[in-house]
Protein backbone atom coordinates (compact mmCIF):
# COMPACT_ATOMS: atom_id res chain seq x y z
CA UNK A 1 34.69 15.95 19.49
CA UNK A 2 32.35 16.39 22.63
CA UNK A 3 30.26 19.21 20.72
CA UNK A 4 29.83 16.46 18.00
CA UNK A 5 28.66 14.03 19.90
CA UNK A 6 26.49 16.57 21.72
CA UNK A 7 25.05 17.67 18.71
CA UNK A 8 24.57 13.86 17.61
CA UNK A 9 22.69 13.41 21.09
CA UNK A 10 20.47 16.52 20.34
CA UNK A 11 19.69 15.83 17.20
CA UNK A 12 18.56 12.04 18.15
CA UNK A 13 16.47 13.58 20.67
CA UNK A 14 14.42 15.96 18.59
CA UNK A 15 14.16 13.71 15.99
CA UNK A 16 12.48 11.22 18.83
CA UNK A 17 9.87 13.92 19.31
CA UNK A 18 8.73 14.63 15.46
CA UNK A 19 7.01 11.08 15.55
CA UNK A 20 4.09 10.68 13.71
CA UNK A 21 0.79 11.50 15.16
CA UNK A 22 -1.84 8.26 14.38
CA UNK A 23 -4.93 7.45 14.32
CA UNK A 24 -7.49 4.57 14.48
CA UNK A 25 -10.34 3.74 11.90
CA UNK A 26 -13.20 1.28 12.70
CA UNK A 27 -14.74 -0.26 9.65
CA UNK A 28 -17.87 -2.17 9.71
CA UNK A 29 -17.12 -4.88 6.44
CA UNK A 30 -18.37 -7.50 5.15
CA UNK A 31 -15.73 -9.98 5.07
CA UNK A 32 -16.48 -13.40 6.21
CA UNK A 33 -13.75 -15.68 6.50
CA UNK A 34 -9.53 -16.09 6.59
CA UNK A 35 -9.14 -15.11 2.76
CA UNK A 36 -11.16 -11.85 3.06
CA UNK A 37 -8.94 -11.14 6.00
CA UNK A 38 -5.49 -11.63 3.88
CA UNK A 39 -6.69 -9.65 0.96
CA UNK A 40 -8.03 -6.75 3.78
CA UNK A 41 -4.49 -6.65 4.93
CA UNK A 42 -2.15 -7.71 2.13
CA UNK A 43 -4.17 -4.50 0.02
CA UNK A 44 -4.11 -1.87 2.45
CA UNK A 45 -0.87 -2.59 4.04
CA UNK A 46 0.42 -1.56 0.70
CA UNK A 47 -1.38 1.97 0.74
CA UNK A 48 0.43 5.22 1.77
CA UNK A 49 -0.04 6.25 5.42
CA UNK A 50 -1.21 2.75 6.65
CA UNK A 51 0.70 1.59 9.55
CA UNK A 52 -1.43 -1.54 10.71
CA UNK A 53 -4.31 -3.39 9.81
CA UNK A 54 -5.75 -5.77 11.99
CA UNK A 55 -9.65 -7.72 11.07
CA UNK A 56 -11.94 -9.01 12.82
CA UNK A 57 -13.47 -11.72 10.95
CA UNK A 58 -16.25 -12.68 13.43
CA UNK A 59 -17.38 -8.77 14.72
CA UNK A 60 -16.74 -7.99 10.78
CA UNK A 61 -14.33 -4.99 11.25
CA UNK A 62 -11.35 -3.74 9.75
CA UNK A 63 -9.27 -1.77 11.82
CA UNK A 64 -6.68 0.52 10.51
CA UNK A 65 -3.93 2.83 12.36
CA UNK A 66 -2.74 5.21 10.09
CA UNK A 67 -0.97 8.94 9.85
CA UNK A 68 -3.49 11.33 9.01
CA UNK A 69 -1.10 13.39 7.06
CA UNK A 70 -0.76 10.76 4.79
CA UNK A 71 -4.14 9.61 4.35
CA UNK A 72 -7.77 9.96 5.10
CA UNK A 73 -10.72 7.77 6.50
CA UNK A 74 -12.20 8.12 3.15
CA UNK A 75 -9.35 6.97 1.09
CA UNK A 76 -9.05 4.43 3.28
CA UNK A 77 -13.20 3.44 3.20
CA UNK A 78 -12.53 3.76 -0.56
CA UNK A 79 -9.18 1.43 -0.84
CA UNK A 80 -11.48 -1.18 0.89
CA UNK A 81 -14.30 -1.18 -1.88
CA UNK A 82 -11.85 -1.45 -4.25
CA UNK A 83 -10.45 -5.14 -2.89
CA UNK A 84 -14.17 -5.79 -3.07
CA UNK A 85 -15.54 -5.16 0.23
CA UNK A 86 -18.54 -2.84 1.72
CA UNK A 87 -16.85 -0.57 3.88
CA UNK A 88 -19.56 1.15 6.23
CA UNK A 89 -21.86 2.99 4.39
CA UNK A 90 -19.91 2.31 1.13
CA UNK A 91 -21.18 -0.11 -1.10
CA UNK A 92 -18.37 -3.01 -2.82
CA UNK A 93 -17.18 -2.57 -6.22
CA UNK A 94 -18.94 -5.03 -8.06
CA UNK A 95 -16.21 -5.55 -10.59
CA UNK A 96 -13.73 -6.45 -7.68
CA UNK A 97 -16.37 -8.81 -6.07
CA UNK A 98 -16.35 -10.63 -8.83
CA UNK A 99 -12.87 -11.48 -8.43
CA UNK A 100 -12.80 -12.64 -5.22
CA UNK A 101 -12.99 -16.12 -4.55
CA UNK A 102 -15.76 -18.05 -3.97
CA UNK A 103 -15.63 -18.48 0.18
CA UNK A 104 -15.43 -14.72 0.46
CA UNK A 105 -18.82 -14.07 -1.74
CA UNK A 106 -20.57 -15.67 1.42
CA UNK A 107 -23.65 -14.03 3.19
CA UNK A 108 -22.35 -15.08 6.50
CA UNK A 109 -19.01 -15.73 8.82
CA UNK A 110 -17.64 -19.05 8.49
């Protein structure tokens, strides 16, 4: 019984140490009010690898932690242009823009 519950105790403890490495992504976006910031996170939070998604409405950036063995910054850039946002350098999708609602096809924060 002990060496079971030893081996229970060892086995919790290396499992405790094979945690995920993360990492953090800064995106420069152009969303510009509450919606844009539900449809950031609502999308990406659905994406493999993604572990939190927090934006900044006012600064206009998206940041995301996520496992890098799961995912990349570029899949991640690319999974934001596809909701219909610029995500640094990456231009929108124009097809998703033109879903979004009106408030979030804005030029500025509000």
């Amino acid at each position: 019984m002990r060496r079971l519950f030893g081996l229970g105790v060892g086995l919790g403890v290396w499992l405790y140490g094979q945690q995920a490495k993360l990492d953090t992504l800064h995106v420069k976006s152009s969303v510009v009010c509450q919606t844009c910031r539900r449809t950031i996170i609502r999308g990406l939070s659905t994406q493999k690898g993604i572990r939190q998604v927090e934006v900044d409405v006012p600064a206009q950036v998206i940041t995301v932690i996520y496992r890098p063995d799961k995912t990349t910054p570029e899949a991640i850039r690319e999974a934001i242009r596809k909701l219909g946002y610029d995500a640094d350098s990456l231009p929108r999708d124009a097809a998703a823009y033109e879903r979004l609602p009106a408030c979030c096809k804005r030029d500025k924060v509000h």
